[in-house]
C-alpha atoms as a PDB file:
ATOM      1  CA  UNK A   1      -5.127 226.357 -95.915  1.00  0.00           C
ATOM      2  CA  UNK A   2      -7.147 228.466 -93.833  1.00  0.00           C
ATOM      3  CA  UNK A   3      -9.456 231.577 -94.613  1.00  0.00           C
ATOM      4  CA  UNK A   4      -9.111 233.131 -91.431  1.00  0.00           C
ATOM      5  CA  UNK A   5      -6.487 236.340 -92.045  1.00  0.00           C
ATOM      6  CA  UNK A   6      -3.502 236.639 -90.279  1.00  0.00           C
ATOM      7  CA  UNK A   7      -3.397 239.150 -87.258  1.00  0.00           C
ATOM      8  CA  UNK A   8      -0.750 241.666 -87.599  1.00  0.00           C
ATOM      9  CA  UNK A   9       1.769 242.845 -84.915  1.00  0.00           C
ATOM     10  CA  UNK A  10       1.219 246.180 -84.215  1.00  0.00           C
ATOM     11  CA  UNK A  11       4.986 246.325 -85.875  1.00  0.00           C
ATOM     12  CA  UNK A  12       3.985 245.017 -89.015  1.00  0.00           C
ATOM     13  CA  UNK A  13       1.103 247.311 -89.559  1.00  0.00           C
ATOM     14  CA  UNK A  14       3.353 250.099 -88.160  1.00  0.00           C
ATOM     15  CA  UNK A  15       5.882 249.255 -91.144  1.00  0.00           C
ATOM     16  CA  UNK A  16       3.117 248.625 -93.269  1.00  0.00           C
ATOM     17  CA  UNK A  17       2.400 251.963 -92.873  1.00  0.00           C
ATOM     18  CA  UNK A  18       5.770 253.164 -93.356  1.00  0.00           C
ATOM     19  CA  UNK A  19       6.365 251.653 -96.553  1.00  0.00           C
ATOM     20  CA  UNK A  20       2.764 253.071 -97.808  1.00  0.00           C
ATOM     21  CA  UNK A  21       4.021 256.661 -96.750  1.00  0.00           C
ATOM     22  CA  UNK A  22       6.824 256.209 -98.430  1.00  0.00           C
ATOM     23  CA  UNK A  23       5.412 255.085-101.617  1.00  0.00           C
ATOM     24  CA  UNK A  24       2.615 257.812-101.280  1.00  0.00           C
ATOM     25  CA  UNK A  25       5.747 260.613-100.580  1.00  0.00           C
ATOM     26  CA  UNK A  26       7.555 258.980-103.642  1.00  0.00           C
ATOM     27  CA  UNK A  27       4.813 259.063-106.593  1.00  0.00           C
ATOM     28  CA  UNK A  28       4.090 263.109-104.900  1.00  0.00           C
ATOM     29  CA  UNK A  29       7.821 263.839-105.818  1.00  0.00           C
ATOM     30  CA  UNK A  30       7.090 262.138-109.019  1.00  0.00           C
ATOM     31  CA  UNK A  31       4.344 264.272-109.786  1.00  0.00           C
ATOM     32  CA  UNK A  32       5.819 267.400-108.439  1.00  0.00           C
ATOM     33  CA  UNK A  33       8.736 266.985-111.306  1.00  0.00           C
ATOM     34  CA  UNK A  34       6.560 265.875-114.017  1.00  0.00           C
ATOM     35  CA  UNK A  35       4.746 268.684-113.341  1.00  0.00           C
ATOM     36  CA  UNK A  36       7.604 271.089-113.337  1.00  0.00           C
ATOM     37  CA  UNK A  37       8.506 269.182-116.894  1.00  0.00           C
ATOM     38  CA  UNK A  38       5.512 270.036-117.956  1.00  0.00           C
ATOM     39  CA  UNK A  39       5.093 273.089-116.916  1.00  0.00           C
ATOM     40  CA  UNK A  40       8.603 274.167-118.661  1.00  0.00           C
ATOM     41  CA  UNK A  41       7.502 272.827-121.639  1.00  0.00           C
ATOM     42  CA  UNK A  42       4.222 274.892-121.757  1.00  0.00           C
ATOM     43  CA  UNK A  43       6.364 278.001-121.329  1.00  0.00           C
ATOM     44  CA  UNK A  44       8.796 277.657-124.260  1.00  0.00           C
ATOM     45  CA  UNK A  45       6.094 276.267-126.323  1.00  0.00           C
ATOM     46  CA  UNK A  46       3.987 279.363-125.698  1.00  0.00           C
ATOM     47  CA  UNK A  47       7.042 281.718-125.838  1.00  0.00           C
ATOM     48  CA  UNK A  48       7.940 279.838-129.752  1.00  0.00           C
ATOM     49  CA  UNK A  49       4.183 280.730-130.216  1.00  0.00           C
ATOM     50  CA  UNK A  50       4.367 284.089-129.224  1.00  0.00           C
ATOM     51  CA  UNK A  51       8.213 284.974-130.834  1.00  0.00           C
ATOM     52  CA  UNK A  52       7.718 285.973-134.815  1.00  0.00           C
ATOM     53  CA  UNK A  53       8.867 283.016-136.363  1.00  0.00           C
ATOM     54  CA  UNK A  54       7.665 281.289-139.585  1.00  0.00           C
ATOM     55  CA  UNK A  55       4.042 279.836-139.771  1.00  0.00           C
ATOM     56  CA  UNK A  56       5.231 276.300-139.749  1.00  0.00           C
ATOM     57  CA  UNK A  57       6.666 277.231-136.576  1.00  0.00           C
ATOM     58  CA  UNK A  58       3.888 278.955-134.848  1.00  0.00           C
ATOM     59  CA  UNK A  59       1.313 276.256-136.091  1.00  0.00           C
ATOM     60  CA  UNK A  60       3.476 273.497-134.211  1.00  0.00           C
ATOM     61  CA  UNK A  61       3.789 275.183-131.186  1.00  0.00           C
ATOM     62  CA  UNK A  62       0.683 275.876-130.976  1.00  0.00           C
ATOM     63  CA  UNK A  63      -0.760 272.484-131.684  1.00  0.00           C
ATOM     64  CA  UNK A  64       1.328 270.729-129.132  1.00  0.00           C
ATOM     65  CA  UNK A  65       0.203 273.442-126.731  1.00  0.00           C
ATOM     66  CA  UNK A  66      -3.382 272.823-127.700  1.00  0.00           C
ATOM     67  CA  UNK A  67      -2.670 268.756-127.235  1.00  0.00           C
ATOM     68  CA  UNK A  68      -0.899 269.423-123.548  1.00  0.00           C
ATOM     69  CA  UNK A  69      -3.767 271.879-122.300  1.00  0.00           C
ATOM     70  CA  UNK A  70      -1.590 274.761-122.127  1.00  0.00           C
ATOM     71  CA  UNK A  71      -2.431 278.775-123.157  1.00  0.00           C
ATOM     72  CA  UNK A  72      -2.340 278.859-126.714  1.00  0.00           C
ATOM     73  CA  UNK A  73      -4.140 282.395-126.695  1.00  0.00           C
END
C-alpha cells in the first residue's frame, strides 16, 4: 500500500466538481423549501395569534412562534 495520493485526470476532478455542484445546488433547494415551510408556518401561527380566539389558543400559537423565532409581537 502506498501513501503517495493518486493524481487525478483533469476529468475526474472536472466530475468531481460536478458532482460537488450538484450536491451544493441540491441541499440550496433543500433549504430554499424548508425555508418556505417555515416561513408558512410562521404566518398562520402569527395570524392564529393575532385572530380572537380562546386563550388556550393564542397561548399555543404563540409559544410555538416563540420556539421557531418568529414575530410573536
Amino acid at each position: 500500500m502506498s501513501d503517495t495520493p493518486k493524481m487525478l485526470s483533469k476529468r475526474e476532478i472536472e466530475l468531481e466538481e460536478l458532482e460537488e455542484a450538484k450536491y451544493v445546488q441540491s441541499l440550496r433547494d433543500d433549504i430554499e423549501k424548508l425555508q418556505e415551510q417555515l416561513n408558512s408556518k410562521v404566518k398562520a401561527l402569527t395570524e392564529i395569534a393575532e385572530f380572537d380566539c380562546s386563550d388556550d389558543c393564542y397561548f399555543t400559537a404563540r409559544d410555538a412562534l416563540e420556539a421557531i423565532g418568529g414575530d410573536d409581537d
